[in-house]
C-alpha atoms as a PDB file:
ATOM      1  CA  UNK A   1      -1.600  21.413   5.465  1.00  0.00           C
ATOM      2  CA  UNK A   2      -3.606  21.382   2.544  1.00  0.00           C
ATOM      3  CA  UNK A   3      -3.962  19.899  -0.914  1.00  0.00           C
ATOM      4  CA  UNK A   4      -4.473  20.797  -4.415  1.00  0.00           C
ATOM      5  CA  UNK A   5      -5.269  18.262  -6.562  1.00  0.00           C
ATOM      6  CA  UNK A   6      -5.705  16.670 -10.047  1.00  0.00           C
ATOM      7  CA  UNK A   7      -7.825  13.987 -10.942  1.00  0.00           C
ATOM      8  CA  UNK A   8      -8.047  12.078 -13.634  1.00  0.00           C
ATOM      9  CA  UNK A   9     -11.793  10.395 -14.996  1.00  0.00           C
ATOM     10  CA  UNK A  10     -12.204   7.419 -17.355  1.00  0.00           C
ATOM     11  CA  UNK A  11     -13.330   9.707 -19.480  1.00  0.00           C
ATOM     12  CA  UNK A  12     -10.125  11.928 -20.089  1.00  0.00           C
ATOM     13  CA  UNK A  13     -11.827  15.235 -18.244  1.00  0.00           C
ATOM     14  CA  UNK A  14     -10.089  16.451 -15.227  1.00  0.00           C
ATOM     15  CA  UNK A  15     -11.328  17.242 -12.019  1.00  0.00           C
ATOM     16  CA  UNK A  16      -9.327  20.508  -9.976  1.00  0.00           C
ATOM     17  CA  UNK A  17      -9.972  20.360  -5.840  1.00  0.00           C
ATOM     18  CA  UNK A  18      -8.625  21.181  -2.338  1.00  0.00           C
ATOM     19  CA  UNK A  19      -8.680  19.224   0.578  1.00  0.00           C
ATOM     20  CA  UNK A  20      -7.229  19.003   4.040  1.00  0.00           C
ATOM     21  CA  UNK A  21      -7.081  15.213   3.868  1.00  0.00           C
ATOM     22  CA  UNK A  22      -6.348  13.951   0.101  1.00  0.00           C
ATOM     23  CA  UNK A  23      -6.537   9.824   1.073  1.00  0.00           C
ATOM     24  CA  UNK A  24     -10.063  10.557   2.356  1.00  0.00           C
ATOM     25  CA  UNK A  25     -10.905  12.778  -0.652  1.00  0.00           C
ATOM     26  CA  UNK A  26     -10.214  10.748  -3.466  1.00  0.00           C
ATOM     27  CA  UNK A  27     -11.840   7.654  -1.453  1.00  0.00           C
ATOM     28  CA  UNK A  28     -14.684   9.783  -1.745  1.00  0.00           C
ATOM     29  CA  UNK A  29     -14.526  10.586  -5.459  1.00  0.00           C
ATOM     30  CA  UNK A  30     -13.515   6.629  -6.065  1.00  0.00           C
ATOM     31  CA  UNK A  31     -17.080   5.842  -3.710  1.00  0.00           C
ATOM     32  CA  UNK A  32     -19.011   7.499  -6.004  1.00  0.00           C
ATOM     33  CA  UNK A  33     -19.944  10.764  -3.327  1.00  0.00           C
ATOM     34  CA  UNK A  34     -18.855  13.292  -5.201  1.00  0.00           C
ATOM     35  CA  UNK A  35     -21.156  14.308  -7.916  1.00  0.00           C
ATOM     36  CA  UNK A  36     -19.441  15.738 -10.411  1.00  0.00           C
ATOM     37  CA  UNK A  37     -17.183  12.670 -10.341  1.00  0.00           C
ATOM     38  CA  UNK A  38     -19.873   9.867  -9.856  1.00  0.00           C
ATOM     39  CA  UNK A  39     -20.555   9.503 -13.520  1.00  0.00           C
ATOM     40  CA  UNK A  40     -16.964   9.878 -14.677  1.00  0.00           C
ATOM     41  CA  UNK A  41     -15.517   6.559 -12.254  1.00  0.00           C
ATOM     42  CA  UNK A  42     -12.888   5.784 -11.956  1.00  0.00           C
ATOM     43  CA  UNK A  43     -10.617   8.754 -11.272  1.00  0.00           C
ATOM     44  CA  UNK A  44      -6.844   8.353 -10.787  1.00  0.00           C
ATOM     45  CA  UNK A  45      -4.708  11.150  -8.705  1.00  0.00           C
ATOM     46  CA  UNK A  46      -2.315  12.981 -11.554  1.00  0.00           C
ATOM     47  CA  UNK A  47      -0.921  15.944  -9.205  1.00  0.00           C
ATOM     48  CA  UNK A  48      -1.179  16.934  -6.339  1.00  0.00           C
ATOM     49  CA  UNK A  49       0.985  20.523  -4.635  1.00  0.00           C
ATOM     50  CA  UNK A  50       1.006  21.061  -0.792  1.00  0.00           C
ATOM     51  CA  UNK A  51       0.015  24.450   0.858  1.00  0.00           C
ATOM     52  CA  UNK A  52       0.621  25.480   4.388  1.00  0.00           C
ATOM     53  CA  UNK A  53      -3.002  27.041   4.554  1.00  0.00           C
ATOM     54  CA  UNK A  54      -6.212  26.892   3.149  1.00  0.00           C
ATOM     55  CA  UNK A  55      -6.410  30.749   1.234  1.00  0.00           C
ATOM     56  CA  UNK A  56      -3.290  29.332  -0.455  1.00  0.00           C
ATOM     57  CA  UNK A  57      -4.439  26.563  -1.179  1.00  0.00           C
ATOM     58  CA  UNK A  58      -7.964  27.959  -2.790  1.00  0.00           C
ATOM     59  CA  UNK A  59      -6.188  30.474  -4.662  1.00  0.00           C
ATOM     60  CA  UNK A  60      -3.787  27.638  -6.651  1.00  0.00           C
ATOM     61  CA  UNK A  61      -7.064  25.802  -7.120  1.00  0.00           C
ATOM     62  CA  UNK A  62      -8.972  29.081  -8.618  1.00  0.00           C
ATOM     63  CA  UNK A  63      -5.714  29.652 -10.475  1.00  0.00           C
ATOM     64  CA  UNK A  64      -5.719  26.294 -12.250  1.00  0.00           C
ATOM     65  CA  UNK A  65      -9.540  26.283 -12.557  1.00  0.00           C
ATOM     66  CA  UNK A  66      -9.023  29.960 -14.585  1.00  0.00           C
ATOM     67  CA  UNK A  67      -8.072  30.057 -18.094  1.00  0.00           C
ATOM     68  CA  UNK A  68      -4.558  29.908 -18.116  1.00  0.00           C
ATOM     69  CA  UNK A  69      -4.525  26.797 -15.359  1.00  0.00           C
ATOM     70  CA  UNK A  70      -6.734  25.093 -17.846  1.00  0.00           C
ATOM     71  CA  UNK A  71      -4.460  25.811 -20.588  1.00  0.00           C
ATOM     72  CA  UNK A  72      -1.177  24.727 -18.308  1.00  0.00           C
ATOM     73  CA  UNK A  73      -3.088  21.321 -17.435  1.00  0.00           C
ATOM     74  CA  UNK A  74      -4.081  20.619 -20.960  1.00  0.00           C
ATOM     75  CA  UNK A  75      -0.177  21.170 -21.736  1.00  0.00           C
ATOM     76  CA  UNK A  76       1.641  19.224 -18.797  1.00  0.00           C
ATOM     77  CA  UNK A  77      -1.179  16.480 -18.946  1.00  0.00           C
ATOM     78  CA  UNK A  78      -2.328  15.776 -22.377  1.00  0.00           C
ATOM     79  CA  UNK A  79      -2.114  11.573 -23.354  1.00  0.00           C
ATOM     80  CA  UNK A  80       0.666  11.392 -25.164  1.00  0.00           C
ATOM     81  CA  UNK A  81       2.252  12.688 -21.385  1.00  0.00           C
ATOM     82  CA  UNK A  82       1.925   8.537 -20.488  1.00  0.00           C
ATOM     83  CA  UNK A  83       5.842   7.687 -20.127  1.00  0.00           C
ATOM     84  CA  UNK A  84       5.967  10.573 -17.623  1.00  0.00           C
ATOM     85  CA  UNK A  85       3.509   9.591 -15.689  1.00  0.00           C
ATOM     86  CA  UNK A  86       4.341   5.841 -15.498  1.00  0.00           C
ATOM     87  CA  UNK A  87       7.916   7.083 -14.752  1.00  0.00           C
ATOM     88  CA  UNK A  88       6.410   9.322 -11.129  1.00  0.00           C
ATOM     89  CA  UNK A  89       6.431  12.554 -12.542  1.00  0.00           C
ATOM     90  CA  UNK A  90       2.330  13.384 -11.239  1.00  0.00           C
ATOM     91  CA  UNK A  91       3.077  15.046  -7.956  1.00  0.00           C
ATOM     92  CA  UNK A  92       3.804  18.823  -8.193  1.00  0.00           C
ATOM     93  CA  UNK A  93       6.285  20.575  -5.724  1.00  0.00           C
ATOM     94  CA  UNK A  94       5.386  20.148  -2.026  1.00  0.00           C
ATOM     95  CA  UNK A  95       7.860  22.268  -0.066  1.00  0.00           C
ATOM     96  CA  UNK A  96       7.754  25.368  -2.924  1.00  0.00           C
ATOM     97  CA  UNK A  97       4.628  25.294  -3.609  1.00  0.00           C
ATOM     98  CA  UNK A  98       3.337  28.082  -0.907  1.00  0.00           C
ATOM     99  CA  UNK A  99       5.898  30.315  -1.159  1.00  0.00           C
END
């Protein structure tokens, strides 16, 4: 299984990867060995989608990283999006995500 994912940096940007093992990843982002993260610590998890392969997964990560994703991120995670979050609502679908 693999993950796309959403992070959040201190200083509001968003960060868009894949991983096989998302625990380990955003350890690694949190450690400070991931440079595009390193100066932006910390970074909090804000969504994350399940995919039962990795060419699935890549192309929902290349999808949000186009255009459009940006646009749908700024949308479903702009500030003012707080209450939602606090409430759970950060993890996307995990069993329709891949279909």
């Amino acid at each position: 299984m693999f993950f796309v994912y959403l992070l959040r940096c201190c200083d509001g940007s968003i960060y868009i990867g894949y991983t096989k093992n998302i625990e380990r990843r955003i350890a690694q982002h949190n450690a400070g060995q991931v440079s595009w993260t390193r100066s932006r610590l910390p970074a909090s998890l804000i969504y994350r989608e399940l995919f039962s392969t990795r060419e699935k997964a890549v192309a929902r990560e290349e999808m949000l990283k186009s255009g459009f994703g940006r646009k749908w991120i700024k949308k479903r995670f702009k500030e003012n999006h707080s209450a939602a979050r606090q409430a759970g609502d950060v993890e996307g679908p995990s069993t329709n995500a891949d279909q």
